[in-house]
PDB file of N, CA and C in Angstrom:
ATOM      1  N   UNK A   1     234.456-156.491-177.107  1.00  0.00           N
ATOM      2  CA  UNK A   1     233.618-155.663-177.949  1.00  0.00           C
ATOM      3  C   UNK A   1     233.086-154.455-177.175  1.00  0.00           C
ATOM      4  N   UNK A   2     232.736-154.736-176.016  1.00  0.00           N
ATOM      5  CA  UNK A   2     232.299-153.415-175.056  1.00  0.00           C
ATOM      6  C   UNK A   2     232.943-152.568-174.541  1.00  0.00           C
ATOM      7  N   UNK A   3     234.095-153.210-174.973  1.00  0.00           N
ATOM      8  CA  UNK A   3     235.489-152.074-174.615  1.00  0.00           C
ATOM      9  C   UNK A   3     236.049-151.259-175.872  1.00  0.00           C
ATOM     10  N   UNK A   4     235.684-151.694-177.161  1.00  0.00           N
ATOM     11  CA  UNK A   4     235.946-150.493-178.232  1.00  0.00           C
ATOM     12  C   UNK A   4     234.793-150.293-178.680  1.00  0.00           C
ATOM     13  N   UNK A   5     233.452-150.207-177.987  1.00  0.00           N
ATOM     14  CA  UNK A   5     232.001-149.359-177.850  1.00  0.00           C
ATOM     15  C   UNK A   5     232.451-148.259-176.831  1.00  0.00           C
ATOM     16  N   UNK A   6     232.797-148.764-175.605  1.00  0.00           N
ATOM     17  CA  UNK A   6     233.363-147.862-174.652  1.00  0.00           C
ATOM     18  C   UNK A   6     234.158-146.826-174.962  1.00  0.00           C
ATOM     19  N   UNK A   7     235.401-147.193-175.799  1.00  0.00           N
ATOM     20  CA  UNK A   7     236.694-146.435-176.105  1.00  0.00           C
ATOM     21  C   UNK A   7     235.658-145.207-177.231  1.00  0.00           C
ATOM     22  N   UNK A   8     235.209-145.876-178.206  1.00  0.00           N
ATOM     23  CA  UNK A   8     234.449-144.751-179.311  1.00  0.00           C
ATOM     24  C   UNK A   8     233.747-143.726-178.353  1.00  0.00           C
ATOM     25  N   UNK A   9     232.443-144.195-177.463  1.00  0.00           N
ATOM     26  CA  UNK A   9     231.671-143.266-176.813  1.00  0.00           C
ATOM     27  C   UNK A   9     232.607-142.048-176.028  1.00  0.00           C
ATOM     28  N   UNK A  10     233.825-142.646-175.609  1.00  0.00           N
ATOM     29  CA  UNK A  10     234.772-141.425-175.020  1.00  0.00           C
ATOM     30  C   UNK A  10     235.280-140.849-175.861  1.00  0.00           C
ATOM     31  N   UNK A  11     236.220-141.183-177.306  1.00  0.00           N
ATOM     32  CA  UNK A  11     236.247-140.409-178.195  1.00  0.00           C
ATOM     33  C   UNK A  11     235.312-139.776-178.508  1.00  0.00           C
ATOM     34  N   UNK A  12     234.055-140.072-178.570  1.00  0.00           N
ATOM     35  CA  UNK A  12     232.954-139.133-179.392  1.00  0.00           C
ATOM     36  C   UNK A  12     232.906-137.824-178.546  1.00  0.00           C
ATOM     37  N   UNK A  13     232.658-138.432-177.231  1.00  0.00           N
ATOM     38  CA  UNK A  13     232.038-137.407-176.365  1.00  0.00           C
ATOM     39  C   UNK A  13     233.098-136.217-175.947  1.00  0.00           C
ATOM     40  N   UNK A  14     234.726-136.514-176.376  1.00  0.00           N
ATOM     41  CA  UNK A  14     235.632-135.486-176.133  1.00  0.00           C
ATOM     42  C   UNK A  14     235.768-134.697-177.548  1.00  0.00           C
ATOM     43  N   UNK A  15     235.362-135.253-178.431  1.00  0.00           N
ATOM     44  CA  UNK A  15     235.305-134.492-179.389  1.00  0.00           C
ATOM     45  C   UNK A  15     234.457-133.581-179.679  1.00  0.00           C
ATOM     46  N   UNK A  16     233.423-134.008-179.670  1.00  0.00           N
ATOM     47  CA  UNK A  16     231.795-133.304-179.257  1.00  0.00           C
ATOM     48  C   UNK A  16     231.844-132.207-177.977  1.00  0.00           C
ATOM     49  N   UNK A  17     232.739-132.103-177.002  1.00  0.00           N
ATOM     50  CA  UNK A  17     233.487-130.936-175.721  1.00  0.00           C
ATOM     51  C   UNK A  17     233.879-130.418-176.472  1.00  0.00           C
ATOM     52  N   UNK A  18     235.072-130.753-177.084  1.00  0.00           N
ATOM     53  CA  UNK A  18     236.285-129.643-177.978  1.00  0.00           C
ATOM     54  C   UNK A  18     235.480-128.736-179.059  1.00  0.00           C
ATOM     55  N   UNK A  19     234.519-129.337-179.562  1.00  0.00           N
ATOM     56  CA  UNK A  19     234.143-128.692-181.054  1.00  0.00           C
ATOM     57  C   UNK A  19     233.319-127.328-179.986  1.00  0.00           C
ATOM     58  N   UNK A  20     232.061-128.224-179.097  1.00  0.00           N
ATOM     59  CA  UNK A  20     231.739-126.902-178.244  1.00  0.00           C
ATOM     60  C   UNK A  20     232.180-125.948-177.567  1.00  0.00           C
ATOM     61  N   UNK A  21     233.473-126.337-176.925  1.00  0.00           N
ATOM     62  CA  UNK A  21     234.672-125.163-176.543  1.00  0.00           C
ATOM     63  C   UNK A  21     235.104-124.334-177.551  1.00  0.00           C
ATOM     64  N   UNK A  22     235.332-124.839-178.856  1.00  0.00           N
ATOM     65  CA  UNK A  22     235.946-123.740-179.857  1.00  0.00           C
ATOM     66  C   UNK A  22     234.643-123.270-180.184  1.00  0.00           C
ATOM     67  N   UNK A  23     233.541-123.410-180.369  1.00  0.00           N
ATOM     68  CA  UNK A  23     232.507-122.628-180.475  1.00  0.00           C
ATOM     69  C   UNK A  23     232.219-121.426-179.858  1.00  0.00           C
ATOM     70  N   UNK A  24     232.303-122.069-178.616  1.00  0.00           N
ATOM     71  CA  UNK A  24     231.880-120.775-177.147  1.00  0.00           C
ATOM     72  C   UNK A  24     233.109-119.915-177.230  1.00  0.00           C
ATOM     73  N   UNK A  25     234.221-120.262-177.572  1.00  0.00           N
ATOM     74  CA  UNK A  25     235.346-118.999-177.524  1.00  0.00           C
ATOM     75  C   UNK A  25     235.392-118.228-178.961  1.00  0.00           C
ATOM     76  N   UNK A  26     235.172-119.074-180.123  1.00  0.00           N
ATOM     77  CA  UNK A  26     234.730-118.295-181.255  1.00  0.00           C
ATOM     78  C   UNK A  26     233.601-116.947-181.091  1.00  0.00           C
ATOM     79  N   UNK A  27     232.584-117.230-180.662  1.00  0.00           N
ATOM     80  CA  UNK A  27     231.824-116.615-180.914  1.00  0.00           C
ATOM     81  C   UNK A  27     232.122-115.261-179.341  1.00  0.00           C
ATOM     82  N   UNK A  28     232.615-115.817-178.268  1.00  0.00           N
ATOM     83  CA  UNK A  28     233.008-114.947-177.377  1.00  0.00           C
ATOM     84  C   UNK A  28     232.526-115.228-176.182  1.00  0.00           C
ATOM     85  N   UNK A  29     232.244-115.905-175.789  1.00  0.00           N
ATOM     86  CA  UNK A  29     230.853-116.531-174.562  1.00  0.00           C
ATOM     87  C   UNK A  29     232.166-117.006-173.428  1.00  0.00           C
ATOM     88  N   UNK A  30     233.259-117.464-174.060  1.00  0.00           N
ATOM     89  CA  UNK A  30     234.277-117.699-173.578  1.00  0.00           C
ATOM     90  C   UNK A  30     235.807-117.486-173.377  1.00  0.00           C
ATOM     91  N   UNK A  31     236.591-117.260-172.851  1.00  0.00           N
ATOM     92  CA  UNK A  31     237.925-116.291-173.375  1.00  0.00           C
ATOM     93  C   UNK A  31     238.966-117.570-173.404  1.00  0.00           C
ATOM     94  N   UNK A  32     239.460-117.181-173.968  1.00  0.00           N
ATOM     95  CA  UNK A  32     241.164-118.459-174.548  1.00  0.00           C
ATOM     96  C   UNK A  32     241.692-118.624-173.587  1.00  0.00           C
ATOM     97  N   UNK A  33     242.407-117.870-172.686  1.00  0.00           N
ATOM     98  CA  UNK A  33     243.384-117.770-171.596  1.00  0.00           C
ATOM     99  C   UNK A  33     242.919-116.453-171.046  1.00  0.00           C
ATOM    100  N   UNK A  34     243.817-116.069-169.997  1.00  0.00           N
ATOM    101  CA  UNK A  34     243.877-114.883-169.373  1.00  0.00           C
ATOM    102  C   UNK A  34     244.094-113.765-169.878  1.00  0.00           C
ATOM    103  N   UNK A  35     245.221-113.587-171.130  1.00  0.00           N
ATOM    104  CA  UNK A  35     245.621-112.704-172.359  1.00  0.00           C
ATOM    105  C   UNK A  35     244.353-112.655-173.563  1.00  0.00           C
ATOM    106  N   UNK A  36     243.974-113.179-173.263  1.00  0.00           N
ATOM    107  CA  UNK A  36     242.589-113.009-174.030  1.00  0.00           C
ATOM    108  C   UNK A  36     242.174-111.377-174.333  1.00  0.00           C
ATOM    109  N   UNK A  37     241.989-111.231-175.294  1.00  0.00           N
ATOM    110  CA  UNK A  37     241.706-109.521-175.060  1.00  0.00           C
ATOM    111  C   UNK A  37     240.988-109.357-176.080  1.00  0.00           C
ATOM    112  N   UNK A  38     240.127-110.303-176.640  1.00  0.00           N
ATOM    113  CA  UNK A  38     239.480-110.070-178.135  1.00  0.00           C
ATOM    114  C   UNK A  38     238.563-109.422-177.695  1.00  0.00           C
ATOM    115  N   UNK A  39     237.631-108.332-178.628  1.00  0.00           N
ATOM    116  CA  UNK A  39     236.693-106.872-178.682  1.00  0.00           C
ATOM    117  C   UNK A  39     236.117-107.909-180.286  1.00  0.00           C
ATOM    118  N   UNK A  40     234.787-108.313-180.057  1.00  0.00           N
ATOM    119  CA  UNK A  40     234.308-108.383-181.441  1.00  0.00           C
ATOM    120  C   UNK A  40     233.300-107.322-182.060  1.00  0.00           C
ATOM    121  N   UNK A  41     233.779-107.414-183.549  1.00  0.00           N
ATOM    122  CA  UNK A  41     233.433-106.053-183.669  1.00  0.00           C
ATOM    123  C   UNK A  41     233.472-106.231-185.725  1.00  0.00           C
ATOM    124  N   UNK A  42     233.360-105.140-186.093  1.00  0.00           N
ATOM    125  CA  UNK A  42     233.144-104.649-187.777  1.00  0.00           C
ATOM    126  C   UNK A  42     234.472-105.551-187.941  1.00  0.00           C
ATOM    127  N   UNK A  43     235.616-105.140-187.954  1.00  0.00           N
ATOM    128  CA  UNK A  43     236.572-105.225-188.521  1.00  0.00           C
ATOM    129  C   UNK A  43     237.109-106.870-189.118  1.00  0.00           C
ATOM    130  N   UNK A  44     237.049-106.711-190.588  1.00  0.00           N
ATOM    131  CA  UNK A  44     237.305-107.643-190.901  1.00  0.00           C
ATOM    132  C   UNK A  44     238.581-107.777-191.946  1.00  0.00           C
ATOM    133  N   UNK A  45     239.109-109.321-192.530  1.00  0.00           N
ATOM    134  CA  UNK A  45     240.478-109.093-193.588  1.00  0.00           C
ATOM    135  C   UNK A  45     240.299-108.271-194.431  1.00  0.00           C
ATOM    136  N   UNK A  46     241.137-107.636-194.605  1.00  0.00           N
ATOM    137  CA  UNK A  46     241.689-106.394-195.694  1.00  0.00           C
ATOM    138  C   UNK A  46     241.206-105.131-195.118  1.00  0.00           C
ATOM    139  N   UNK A  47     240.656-104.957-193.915  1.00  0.00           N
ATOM    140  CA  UNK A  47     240.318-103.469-193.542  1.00  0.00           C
ATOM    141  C   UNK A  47     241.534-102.877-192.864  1.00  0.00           C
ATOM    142  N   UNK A  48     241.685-101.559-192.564  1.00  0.00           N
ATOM    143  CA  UNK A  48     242.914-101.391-192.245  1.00  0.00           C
ATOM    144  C   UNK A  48     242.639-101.653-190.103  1.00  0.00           C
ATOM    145  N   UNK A  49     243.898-101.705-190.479  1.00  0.00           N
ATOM    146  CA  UNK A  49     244.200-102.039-188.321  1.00  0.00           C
ATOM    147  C   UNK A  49     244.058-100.857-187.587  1.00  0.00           C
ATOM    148  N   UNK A  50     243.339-101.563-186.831  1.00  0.00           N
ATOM    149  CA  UNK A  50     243.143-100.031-185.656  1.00  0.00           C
ATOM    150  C   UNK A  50     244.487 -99.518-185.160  1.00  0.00           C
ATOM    151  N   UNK A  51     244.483 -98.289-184.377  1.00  0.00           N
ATOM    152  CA  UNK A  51     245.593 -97.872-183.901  1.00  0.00           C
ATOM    153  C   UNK A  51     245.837 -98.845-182.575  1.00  0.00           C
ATOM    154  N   UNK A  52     246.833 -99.284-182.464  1.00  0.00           N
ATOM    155  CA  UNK A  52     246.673-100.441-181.448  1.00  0.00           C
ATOM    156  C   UNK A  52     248.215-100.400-180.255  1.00  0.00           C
ATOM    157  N   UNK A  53     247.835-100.685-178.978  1.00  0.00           N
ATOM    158  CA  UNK A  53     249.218-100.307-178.186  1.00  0.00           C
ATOM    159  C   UNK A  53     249.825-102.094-178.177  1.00  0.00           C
ATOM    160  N   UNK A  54     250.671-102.014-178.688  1.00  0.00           N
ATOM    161  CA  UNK A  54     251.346-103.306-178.691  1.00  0.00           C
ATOM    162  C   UNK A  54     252.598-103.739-177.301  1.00  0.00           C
ATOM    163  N   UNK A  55     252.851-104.656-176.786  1.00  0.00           N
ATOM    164  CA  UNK A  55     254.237-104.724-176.474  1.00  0.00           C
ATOM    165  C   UNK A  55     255.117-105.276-177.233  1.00  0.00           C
ATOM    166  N   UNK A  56     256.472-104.853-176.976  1.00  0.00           N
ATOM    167  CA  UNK A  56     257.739-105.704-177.856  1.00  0.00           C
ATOM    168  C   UNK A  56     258.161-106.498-176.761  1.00  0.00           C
ATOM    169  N   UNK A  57     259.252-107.244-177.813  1.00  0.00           N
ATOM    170  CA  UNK A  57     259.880-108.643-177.087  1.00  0.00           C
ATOM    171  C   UNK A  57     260.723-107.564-175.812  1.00  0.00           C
ATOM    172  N   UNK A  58     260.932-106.643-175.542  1.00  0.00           N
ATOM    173  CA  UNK A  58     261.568-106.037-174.472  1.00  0.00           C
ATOM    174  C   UNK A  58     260.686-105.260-173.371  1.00  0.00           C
ATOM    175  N   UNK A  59     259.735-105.696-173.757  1.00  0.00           N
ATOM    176  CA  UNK A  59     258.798-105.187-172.902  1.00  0.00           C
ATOM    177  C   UNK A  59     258.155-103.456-172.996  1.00  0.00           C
ATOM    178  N   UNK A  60     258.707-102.898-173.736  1.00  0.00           N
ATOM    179  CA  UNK A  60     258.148-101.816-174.304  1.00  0.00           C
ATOM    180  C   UNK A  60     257.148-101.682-174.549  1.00  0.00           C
ATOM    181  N   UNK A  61     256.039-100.353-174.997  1.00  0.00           N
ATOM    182  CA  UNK A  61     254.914-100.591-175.378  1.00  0.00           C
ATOM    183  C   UNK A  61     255.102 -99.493-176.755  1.00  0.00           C
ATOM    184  N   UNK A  62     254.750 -99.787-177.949  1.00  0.00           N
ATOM    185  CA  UNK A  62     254.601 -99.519-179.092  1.00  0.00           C
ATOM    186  C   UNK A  62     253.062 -99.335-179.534  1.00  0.00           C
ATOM    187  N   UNK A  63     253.217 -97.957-180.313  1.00  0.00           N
ATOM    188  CA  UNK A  63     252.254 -97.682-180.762  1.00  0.00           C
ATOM    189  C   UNK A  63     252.061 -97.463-182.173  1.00  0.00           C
ATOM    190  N   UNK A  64     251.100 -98.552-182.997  1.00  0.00           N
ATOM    191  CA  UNK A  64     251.720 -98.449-184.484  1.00  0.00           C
ATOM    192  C   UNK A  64     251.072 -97.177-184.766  1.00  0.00           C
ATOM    193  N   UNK A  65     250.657 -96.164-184.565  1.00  0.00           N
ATOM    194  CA  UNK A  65     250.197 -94.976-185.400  1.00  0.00           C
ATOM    195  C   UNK A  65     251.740 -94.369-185.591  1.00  0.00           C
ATOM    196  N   UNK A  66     252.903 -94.542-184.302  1.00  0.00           N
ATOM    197  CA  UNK A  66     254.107 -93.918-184.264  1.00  0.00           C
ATOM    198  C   UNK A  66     254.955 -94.627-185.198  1.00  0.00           C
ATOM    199  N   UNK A  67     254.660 -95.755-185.148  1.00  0.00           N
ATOM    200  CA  UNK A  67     255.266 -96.894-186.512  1.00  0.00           C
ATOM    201  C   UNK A  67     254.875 -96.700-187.887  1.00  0.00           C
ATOM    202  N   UNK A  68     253.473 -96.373-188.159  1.00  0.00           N
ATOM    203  CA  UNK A  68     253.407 -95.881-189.824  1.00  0.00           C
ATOM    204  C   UNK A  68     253.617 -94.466-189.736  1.00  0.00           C
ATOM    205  N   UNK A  69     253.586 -93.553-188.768  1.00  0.00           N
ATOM    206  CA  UNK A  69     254.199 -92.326-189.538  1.00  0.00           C
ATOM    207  C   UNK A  69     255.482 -92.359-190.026  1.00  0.00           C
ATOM    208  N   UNK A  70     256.284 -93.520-189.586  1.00  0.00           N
ATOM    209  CA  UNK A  70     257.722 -93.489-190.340  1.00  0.00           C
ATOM    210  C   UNK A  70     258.153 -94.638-191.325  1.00  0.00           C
ATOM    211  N   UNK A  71     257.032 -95.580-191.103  1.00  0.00           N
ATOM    212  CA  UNK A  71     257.604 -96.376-192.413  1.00  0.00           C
ATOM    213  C   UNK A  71     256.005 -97.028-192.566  1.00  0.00           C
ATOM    214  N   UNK A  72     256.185 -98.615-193.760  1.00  0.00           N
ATOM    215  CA  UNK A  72     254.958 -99.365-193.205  1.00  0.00           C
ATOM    216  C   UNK A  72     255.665-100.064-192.271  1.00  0.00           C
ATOM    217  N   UNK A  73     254.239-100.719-192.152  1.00  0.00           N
ATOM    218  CA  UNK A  73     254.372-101.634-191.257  1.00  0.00           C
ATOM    219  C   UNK A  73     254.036-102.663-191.336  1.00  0.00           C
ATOM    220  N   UNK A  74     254.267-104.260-191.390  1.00  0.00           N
ATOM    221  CA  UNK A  74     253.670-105.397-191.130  1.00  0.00           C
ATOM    222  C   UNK A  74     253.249-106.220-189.980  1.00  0.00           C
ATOM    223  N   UNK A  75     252.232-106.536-189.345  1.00  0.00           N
ATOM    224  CA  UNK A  75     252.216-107.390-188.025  1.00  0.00           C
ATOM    225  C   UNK A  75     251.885-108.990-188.680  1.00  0.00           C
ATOM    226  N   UNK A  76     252.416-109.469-187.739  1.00  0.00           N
ATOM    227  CA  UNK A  76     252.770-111.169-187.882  1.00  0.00           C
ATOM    228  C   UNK A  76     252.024-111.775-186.345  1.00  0.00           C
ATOM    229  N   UNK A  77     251.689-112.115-186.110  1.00  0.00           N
ATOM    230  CA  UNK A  77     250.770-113.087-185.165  1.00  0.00           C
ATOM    231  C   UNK A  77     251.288-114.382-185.401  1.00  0.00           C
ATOM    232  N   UNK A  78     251.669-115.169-184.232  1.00  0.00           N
ATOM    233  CA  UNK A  78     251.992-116.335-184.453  1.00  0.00           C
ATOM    234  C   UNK A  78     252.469-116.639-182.768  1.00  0.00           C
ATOM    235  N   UNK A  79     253.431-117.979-182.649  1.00  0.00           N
ATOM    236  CA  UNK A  79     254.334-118.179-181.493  1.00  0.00           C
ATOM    237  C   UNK A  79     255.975-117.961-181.880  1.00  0.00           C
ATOM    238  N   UNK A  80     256.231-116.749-180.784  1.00  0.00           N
ATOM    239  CA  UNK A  80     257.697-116.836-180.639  1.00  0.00           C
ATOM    240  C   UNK A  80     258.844-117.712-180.110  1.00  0.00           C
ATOM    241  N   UNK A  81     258.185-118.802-179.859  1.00  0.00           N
ATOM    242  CA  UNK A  81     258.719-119.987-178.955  1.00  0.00           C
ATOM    243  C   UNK A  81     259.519-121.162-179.733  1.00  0.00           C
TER     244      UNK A  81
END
């Protein structure tokens, strides 16, 4: 019995870490990784996207202001993996 009191109190208490880790990086107190590059700020869904320097899968650097002067554009966020 003191061993699935035990087992819960470690579940609780790693869950109760995790929820406070996504907190502290939500709000900014903390960064995701090293690529981390979030600026919090006004901008929210449906406003339009800042002018922003992107890289491509070739290592290029792209600039969508040079991308909507010739067409639209869509960005997708996700993993390429």
């Amino acid at each position: 019995m003191n061993l699935v009191i035990g087992l819960v109190a470690v579940l609780a208490a790693g869950a109760a870490g995790l929820l406070v880790y996504r907190k502290l990086v939500e709000h900014g107190f903390l960064r995701y990784n090293r690529w981390d590059r979030r600026v919090r700020g006004p901008l929210r869904a449906g406003d339009p996207a800042p002018d922003l320097e992107l890289t491509g899968y070739d290592g290029s650097r792209i600039r969508l202001s040079s991308v909507w002067a010739e067409r639209p554009a869509v960005l997708v966020f996700g993993s390429c993996t």
